[in-house]
PDB file of N, CA and C in Angstrom:
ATOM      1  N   UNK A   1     110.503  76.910 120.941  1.00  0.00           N
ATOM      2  CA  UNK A   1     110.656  77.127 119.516  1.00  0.00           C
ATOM      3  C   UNK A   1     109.474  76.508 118.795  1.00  0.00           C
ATOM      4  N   UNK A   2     108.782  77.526 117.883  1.00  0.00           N
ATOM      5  CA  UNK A   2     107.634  76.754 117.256  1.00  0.00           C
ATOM      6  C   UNK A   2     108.092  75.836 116.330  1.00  0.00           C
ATOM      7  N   UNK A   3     107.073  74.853 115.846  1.00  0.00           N
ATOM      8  CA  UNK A   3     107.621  74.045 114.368  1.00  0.00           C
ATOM      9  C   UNK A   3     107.329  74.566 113.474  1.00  0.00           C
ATOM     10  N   UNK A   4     108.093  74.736 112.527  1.00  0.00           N
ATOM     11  CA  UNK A   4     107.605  75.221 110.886  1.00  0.00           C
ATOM     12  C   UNK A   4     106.656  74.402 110.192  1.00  0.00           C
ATOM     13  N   UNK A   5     106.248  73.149 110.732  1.00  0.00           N
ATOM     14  CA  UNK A   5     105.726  72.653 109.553  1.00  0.00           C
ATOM     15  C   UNK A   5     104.124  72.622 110.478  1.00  0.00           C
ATOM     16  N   UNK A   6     103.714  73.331 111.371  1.00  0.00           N
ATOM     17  CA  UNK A   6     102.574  73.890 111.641  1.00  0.00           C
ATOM     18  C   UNK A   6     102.170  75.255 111.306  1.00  0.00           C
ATOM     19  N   UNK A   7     100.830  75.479 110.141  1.00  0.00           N
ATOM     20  CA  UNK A   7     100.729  76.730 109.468  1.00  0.00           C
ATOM     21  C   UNK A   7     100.083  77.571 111.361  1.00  0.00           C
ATOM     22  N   UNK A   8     100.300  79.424 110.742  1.00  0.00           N
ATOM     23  CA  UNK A   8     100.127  79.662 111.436  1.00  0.00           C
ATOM     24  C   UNK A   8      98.321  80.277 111.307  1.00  0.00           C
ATOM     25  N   UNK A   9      97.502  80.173 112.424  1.00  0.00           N
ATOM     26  CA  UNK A   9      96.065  80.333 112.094  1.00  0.00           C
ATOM     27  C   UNK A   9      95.940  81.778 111.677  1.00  0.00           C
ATOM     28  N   UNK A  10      96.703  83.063 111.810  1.00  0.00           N
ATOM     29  CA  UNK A  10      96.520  84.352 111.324  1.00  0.00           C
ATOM     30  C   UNK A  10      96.190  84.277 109.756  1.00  0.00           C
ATOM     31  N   UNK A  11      97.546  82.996 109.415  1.00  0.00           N
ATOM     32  CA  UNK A  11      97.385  83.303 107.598  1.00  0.00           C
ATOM     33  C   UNK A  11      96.666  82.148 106.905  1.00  0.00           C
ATOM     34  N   UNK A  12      95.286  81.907 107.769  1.00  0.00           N
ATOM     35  CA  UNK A  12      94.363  80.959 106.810  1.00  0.00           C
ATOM     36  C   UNK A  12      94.735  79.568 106.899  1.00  0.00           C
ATOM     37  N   UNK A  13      95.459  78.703 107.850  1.00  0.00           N
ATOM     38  CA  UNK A  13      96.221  77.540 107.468  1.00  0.00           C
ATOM     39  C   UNK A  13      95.133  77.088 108.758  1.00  0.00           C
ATOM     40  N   UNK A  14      95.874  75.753 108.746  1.00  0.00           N
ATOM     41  CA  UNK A  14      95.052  74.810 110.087  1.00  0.00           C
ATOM     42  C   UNK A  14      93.874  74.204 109.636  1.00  0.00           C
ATOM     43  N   UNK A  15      93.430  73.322 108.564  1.00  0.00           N
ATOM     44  CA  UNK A  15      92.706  72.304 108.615  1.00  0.00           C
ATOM     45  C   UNK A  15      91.364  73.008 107.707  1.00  0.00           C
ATOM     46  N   UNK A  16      92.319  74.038 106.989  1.00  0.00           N
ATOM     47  CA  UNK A  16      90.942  75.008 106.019  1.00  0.00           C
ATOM     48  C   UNK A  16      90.978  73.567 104.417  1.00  0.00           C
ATOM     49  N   UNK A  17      90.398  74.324 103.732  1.00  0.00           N
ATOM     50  CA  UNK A  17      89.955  73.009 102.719  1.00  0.00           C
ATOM     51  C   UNK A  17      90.195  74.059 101.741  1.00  0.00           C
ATOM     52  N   UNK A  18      90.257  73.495 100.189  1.00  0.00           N
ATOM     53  CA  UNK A  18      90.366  74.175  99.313  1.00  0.00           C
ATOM     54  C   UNK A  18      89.819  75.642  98.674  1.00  0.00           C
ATOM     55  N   UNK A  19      88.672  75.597  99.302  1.00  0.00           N
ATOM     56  CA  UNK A  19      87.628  76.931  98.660  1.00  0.00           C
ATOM     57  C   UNK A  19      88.136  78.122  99.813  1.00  0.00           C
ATOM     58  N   UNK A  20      88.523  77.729 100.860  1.00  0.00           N
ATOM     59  CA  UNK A  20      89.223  79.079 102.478  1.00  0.00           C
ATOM     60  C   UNK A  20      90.757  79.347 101.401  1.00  0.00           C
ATOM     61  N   UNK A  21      91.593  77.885 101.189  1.00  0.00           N
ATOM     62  CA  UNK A  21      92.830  78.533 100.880  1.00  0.00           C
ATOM     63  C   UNK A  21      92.601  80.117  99.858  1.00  0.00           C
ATOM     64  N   UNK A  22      92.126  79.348  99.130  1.00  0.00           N
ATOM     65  CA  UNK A  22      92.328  80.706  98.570  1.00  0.00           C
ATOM     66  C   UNK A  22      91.563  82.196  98.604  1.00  0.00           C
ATOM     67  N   UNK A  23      91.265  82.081  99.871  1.00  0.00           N
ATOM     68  CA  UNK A  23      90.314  83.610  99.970  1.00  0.00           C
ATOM     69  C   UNK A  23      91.617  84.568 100.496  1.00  0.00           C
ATOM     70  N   UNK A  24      92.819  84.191 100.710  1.00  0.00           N
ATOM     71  CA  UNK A  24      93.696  85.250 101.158  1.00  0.00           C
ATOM     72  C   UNK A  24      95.035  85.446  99.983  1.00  0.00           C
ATOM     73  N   UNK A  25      95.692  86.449  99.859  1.00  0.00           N
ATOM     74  CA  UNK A  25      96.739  86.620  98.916  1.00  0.00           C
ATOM     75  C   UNK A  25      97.876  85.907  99.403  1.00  0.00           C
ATOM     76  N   UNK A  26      98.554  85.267  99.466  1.00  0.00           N
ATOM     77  CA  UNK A  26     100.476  84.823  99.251  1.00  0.00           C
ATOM     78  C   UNK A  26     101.004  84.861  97.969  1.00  0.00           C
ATOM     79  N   UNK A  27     102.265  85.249  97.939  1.00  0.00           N
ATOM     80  CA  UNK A  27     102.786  84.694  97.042  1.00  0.00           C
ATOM     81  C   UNK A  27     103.068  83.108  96.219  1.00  0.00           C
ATOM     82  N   UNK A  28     102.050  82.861  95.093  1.00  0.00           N
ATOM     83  CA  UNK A  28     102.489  81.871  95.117  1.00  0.00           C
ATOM     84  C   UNK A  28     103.995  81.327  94.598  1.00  0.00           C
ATOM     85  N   UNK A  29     104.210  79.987  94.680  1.00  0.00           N
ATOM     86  CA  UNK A  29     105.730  80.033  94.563  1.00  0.00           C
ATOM     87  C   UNK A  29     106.496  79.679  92.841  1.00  0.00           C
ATOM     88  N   UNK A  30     104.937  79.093  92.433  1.00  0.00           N
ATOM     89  CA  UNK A  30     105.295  78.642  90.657  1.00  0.00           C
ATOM     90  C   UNK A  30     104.246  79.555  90.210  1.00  0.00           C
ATOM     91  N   UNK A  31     104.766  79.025  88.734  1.00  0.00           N
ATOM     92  CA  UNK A  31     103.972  80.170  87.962  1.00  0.00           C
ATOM     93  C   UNK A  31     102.987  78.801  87.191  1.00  0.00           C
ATOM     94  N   UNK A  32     101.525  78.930  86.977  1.00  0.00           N
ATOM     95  CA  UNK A  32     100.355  77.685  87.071  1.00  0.00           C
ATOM     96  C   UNK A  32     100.944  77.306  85.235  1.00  0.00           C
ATOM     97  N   UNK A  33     100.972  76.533  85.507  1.00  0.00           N
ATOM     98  CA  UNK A  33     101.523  75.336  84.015  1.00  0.00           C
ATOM     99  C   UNK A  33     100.378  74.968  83.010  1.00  0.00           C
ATOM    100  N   UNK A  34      99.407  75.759  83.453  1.00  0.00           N
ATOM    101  CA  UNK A  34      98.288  75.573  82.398  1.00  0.00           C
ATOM    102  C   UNK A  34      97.961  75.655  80.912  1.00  0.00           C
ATOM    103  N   UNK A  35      97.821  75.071  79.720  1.00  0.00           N
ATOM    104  CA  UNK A  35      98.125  75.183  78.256  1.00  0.00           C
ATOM    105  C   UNK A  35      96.432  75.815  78.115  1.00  0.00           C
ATOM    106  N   UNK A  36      97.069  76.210  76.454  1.00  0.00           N
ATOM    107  CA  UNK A  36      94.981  77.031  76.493  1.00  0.00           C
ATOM    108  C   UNK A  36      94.474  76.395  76.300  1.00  0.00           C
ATOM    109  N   UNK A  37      93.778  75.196  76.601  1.00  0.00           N
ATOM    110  CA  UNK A  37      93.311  74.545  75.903  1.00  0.00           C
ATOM    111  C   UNK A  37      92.384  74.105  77.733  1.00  0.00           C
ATOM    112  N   UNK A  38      93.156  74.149  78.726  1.00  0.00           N
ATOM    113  CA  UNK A  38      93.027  73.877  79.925  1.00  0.00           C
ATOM    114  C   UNK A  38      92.496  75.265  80.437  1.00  0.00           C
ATOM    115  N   UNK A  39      92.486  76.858  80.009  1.00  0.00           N
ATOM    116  CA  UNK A  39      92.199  78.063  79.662  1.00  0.00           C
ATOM    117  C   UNK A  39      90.337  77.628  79.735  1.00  0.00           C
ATOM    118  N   UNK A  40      90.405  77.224  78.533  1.00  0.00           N
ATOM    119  CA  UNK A  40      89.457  76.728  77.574  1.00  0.00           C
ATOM    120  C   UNK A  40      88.279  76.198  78.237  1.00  0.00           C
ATOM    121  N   UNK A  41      88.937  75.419  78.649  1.00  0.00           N
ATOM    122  CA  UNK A  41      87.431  74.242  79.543  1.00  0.00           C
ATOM    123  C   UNK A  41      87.715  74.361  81.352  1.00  0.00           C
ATOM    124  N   UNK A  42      87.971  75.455  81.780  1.00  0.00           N
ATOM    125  CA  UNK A  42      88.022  75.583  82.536  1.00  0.00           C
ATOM    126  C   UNK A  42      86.946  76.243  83.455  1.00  0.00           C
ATOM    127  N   UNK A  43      86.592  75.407  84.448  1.00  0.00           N
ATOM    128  CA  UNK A  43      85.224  75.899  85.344  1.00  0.00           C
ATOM    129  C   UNK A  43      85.316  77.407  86.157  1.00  0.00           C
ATOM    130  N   UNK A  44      84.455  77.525  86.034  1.00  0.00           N
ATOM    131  CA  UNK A  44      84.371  79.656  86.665  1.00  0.00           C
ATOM    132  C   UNK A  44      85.460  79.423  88.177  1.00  0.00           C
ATOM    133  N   UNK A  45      84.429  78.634  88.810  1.00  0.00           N
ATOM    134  CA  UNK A  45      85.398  78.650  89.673  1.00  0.00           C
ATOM    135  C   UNK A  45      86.816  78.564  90.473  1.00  0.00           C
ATOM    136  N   UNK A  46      87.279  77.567  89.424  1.00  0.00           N
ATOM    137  CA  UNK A  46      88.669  77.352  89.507  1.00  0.00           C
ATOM    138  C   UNK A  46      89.549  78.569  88.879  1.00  0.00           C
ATOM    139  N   UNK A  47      88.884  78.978  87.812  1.00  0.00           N
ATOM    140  CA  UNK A  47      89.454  80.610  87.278  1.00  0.00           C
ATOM    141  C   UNK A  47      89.614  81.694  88.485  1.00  0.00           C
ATOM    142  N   UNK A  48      88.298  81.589  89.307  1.00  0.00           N
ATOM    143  CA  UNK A  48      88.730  82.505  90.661  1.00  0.00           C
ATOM    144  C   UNK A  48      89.708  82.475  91.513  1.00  0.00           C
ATOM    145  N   UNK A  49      89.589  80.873  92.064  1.00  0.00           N
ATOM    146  CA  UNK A  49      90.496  80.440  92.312  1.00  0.00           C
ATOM    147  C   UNK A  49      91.897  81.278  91.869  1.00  0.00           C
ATOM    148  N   UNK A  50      92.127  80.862  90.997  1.00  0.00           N
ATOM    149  CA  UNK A  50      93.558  81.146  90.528  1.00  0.00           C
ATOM    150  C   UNK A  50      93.992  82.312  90.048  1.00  0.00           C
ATOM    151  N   UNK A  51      92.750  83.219  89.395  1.00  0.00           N
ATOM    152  CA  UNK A  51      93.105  84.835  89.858  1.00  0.00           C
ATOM    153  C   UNK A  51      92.884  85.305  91.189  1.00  0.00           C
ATOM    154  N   UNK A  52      92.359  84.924  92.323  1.00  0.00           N
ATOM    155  CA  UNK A  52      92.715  85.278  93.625  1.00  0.00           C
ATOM    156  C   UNK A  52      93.613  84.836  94.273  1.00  0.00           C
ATOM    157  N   UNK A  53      94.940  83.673  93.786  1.00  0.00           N
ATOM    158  CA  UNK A  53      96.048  83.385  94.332  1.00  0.00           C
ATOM    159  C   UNK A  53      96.584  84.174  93.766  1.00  0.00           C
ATOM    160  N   UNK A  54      96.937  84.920  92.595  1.00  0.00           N
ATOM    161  CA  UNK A  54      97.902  85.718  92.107  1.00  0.00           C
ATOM    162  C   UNK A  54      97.469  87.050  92.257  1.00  0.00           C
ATOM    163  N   UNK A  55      96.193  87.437  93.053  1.00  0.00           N
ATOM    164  CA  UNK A  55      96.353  88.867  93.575  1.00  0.00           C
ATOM    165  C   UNK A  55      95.799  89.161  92.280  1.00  0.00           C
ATOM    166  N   UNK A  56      95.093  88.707  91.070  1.00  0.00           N
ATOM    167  CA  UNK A  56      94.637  89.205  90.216  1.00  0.00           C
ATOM    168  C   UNK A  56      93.419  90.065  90.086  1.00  0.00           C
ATOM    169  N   UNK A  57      92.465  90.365  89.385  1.00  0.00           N
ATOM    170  CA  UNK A  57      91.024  91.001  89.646  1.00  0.00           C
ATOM    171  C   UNK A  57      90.433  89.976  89.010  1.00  0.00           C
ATOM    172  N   UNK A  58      88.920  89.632  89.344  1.00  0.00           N
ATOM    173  CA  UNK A  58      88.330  88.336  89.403  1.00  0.00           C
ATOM    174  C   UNK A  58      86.538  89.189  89.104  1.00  0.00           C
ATOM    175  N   UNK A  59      86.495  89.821  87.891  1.00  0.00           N
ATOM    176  CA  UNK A  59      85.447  90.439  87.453  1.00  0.00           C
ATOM    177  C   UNK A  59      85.109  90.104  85.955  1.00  0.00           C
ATOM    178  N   UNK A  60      83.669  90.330  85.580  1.00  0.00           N
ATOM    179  CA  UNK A  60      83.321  90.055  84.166  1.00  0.00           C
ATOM    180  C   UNK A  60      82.660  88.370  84.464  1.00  0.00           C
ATOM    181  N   UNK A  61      82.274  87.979  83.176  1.00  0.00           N
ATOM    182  CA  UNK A  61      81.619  86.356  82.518  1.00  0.00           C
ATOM    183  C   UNK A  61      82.933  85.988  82.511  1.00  0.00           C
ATOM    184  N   UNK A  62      82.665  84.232  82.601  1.00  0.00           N
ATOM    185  CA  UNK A  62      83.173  83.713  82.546  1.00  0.00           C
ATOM    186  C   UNK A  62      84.535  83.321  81.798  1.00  0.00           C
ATOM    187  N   UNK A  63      83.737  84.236  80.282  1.00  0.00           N
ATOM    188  CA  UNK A  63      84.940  84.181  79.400  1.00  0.00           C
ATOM    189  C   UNK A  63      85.435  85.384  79.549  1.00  0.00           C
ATOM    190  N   UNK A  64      85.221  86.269  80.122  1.00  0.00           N
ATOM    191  CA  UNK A  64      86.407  87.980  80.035  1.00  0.00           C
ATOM    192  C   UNK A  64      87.279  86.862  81.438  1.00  0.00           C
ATOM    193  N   UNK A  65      86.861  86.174  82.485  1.00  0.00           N
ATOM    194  CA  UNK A  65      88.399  86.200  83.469  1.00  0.00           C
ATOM    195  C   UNK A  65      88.408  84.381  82.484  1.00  0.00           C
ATOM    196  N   UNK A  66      88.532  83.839  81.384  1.00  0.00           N
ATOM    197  CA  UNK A  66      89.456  82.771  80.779  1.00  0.00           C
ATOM    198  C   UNK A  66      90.122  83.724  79.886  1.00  0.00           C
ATOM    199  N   UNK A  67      89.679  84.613  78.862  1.00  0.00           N
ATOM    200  CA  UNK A  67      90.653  85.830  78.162  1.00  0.00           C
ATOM    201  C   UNK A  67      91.854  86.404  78.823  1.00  0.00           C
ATOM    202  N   UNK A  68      91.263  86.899  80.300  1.00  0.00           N
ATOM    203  CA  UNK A  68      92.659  87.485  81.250  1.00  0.00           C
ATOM    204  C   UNK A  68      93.369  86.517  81.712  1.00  0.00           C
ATOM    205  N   UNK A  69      92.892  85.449  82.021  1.00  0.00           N
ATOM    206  CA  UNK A  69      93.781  83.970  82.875  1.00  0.00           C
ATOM    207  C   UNK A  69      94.812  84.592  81.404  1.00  0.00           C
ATOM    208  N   UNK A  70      94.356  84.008  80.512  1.00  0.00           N
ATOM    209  CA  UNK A  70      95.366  83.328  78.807  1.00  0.00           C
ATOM    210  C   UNK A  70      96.433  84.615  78.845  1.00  0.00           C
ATOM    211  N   UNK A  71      95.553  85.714  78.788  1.00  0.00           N
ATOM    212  CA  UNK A  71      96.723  86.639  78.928  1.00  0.00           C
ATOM    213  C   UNK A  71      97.916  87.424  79.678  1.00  0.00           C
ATOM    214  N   UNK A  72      97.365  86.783  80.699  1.00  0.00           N
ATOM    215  CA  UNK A  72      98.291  87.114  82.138  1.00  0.00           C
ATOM    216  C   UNK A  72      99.159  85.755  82.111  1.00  0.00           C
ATOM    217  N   UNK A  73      98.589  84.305  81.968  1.00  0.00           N
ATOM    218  CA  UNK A  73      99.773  83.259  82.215  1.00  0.00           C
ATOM    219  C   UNK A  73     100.115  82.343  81.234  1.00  0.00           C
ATOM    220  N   UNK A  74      99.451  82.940  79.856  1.00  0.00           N
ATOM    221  CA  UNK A  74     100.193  81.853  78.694  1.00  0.00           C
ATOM    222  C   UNK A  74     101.135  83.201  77.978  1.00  0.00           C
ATOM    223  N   UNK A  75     102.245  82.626  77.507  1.00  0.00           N
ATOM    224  CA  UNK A  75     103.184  82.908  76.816  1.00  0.00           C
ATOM    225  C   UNK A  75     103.761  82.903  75.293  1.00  0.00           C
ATOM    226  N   UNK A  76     102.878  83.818  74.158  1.00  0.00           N
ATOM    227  CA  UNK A  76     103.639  83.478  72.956  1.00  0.00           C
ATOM    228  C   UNK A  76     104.661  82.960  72.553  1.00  0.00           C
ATOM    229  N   UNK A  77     104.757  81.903  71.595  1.00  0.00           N
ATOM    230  CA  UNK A  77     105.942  81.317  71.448  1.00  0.00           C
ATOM    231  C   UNK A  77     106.540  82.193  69.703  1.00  0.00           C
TER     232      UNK A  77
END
C-alpha cells in the first residue's frame, strides 16, 4: 500500500520548489484571499503564478493580467 503523504512524481511533486509547482494545472482547493490593493503591488510573476494555478490565461503587460487577477478573484461588495 502506497503512503498518501508521498506526492506522486507524474503530477510535479517530489522535492520541486516553487517556480515547477506551478507549471502544471490542479485544482486548487481555496479561492486566493487577496484584497486590491495586494492586486496592486503585485510582482508579474507571482500574477503568473496564480493565473496558472487556476487554469487561467496568463497574456498581455503586466497590468492587463493585475486587471484580470481583480476581475476574476475580487468580489463587489
Amino acid at each position: 500500500m502506497e503512503s498518501i503523504g508521498r506526492p506522486s512524481p507524474s503530477l510535479g511533486g517530489g522535492g520541486t520548489d516553487g517556480r515547477e509547482r506551478c507549471g502544471h494545472f490542479q485544482m486548487p482547493l481555496h479561492y486566493p484571499r487577496y484584497n486590491k490593493s495586494d492586486y496592486e503591488t503585485m510582482p508579474e510573476w507571482k500574477l503568473d503564478c496564480l493565473l496558472k494555478e487556476y487554469g487561467l490565461p496568463i497574456t498581455g503587460d503586466v497590468e492587463a493580467k493585475r486587471k484580470f487577477a481583480m476581475g476574476a478573484f475580487l468580489w463587489p461588495y
